[in-house]
C-alpha atoms as a PDB file:
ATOM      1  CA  UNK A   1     -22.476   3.048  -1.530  1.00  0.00           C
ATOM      2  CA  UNK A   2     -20.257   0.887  -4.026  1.00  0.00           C
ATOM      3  CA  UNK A   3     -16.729   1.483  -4.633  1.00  0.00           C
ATOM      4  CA  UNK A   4     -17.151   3.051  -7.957  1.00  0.00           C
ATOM      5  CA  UNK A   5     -19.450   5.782  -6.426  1.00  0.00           C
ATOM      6  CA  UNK A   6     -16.986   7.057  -3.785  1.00  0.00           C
ATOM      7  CA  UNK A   7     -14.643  10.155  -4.846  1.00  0.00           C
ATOM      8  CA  UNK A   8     -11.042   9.051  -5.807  1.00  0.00           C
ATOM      9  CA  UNK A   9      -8.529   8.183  -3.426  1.00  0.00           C
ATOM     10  CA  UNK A  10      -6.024  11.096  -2.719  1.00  0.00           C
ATOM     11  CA  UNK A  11      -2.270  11.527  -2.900  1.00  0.00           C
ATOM     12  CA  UNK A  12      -2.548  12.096   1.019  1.00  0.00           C
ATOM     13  CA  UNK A  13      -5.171   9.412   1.566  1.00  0.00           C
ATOM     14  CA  UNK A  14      -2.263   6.487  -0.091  1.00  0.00           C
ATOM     15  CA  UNK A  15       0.286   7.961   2.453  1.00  0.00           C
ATOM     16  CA  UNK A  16      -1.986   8.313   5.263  1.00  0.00           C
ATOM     17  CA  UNK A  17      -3.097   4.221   4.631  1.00  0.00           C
ATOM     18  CA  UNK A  18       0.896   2.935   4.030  1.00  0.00           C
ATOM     19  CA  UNK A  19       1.877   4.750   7.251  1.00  0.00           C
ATOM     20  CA  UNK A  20       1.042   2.262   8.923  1.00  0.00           C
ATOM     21  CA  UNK A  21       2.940  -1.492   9.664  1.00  0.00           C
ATOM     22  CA  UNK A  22       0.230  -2.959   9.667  1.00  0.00           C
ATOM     23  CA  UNK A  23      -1.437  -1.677   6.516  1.00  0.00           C
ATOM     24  CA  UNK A  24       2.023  -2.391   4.823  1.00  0.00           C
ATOM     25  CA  UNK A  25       1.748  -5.796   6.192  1.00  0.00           C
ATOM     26  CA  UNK A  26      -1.150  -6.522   5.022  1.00  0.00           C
ATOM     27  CA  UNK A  27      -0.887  -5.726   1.351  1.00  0.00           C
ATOM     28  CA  UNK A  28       2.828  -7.854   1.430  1.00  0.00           C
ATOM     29  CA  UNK A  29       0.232 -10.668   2.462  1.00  0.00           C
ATOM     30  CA  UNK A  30      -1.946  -9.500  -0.178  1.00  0.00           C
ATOM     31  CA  UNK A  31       0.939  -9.442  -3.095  1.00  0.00           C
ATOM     32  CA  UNK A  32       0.348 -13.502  -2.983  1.00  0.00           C
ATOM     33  CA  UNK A  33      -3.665 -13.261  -3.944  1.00  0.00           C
ATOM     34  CA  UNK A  34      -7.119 -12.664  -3.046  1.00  0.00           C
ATOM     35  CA  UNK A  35      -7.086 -13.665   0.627  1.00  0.00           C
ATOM     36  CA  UNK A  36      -9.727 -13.447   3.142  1.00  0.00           C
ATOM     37  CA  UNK A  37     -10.137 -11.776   6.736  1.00  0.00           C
ATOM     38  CA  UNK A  38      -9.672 -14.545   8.460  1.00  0.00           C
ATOM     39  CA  UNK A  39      -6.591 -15.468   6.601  1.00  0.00           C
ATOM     40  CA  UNK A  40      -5.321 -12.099   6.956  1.00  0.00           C
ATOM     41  CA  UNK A  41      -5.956 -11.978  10.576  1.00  0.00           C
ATOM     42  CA  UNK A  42      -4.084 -15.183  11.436  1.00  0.00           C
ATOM     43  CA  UNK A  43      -0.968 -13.555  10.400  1.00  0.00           C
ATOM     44  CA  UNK A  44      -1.117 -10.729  13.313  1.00  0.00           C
ATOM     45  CA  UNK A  45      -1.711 -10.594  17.164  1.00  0.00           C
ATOM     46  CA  UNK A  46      -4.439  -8.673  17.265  1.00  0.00           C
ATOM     47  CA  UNK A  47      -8.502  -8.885  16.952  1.00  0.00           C
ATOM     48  CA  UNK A  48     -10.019  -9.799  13.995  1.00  0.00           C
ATOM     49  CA  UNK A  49     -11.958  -6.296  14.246  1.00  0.00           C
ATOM     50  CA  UNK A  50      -8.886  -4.812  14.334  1.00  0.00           C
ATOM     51  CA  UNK A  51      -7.469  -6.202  11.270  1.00  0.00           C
ATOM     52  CA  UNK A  52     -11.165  -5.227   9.701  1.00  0.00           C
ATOM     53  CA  UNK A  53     -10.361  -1.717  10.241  1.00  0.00           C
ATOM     54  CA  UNK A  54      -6.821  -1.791   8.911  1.00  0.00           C
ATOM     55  CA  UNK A  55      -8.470  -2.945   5.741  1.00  0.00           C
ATOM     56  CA  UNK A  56     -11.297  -0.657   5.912  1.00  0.00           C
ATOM     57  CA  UNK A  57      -8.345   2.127   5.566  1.00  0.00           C
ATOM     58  CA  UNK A  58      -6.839   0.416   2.784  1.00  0.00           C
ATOM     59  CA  UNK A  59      -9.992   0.196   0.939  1.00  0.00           C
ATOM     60  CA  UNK A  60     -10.599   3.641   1.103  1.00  0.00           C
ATOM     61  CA  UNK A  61      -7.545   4.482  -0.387  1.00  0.00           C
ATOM     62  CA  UNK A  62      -8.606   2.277  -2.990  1.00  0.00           C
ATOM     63  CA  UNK A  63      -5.498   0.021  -2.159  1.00  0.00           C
ATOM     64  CA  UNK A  64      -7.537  -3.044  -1.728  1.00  0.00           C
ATOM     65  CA  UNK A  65     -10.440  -4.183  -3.057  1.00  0.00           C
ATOM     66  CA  UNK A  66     -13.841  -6.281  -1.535  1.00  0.00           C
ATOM     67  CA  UNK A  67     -15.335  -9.086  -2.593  1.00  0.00           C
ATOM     68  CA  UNK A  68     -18.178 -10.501  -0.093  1.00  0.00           C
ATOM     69  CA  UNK A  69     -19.180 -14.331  -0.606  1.00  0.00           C
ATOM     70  CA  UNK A  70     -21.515 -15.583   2.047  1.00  0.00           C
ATOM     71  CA  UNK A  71     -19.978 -15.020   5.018  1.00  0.00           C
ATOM     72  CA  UNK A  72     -16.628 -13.595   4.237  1.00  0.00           C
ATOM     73  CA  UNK A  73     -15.114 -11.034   2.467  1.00  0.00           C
ATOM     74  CA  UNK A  74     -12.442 -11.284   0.383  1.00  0.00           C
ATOM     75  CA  UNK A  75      -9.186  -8.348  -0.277  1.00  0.00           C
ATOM     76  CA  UNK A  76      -7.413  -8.235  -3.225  1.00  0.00           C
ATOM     77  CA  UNK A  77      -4.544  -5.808  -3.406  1.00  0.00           C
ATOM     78  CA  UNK A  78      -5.493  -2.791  -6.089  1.00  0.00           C
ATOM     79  CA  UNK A  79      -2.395  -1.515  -7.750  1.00  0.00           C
ATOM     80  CA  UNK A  80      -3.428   1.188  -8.895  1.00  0.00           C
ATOM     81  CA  UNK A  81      -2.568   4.202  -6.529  1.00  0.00           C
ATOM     82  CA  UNK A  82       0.653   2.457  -6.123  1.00  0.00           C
ATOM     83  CA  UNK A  83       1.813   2.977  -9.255  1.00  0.00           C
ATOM     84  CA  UNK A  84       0.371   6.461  -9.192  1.00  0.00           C
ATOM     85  CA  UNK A  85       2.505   6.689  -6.157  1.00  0.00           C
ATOM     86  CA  UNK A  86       5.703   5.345  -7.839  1.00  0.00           C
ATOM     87  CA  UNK A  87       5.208   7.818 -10.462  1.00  0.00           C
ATOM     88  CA  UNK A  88       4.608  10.941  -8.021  1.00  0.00           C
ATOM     89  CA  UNK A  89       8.065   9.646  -6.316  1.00  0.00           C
ATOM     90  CA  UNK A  90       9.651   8.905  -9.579  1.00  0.00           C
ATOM     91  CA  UNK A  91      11.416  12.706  -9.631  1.00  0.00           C
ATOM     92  CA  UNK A  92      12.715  12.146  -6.195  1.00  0.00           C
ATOM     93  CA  UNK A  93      14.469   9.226  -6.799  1.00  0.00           C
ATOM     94  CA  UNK A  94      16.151  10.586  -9.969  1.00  0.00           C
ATOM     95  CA  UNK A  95      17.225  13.396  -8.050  1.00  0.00           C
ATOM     96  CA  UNK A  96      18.644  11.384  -5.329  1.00  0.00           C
ATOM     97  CA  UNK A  97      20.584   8.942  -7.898  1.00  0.00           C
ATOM     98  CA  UNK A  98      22.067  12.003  -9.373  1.00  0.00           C
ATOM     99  CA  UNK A  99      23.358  13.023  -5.950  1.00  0.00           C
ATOM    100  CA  UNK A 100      24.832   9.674  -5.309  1.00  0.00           C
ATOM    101  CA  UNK A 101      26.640   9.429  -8.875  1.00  0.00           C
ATOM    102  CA  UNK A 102      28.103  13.087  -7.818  1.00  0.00           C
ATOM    103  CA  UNK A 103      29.430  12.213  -4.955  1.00  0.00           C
ATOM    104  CA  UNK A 104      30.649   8.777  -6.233  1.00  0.00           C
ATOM    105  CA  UNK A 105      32.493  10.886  -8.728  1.00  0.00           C
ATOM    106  CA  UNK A 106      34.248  13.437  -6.202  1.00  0.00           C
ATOM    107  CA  UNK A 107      34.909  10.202  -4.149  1.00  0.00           C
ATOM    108  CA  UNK A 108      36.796   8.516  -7.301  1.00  0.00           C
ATOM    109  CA  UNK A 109      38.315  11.711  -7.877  1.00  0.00           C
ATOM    110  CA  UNK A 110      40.226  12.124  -4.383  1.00  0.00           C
ATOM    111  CA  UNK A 111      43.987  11.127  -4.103  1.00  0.00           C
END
């Protein structure tokens, strides 16, 4: 089954893939360009399987994408749900920066 014929990646599928280090890891490694598994996996101390099923995660939350040639396969990071992310979050962190302002401005107020 290709990418394209998989349902949509959730709201709760995104969260459940950046809860992890790791998986946050990887896609700062991934913010520099297509990189393979091998590359990946040099940057961690654990199994090259292991990695494989970090990114098996990500790709199902459509945060990466896979590109086999030959051998090996190749991740690119897939911005999309982030920014779908960043907009879900957007309200949150208006709310908070009105709070802050507030209490900046009671602060300021005080003798």
């Amino acid at each position: 089954m290709s990418a394209s014929d998989q349902a949509p990646a959730t709201a709760d599928d995104v969260f459940a893939a950046l809860a992890s280090p790791v998986r946050r890891d990887l896609l700062r490694l991934l913010l520099g360009g297509t990189r393979t598994v091998n590359e990946l996996a040099a940057h961690f101390d654990m199994s090259r399987p292991s990695v494989s099923e970090h990114l098996r995660v990500l790709r199902d939350a459509r945060l990466v994408s896979e590109r086999k040639a030959g051998r090996e396969r190749h991740y690119s990071l897939e911005p999309r749900p982030l920014l779908e992310l960043r907009d879900w979050l957007n309200p949150y962190e208006k709310f908070w920066r009105q709070r802050m302002r507030a209490l900046r401005d009671a602060l300021e107020e005080e003798p």
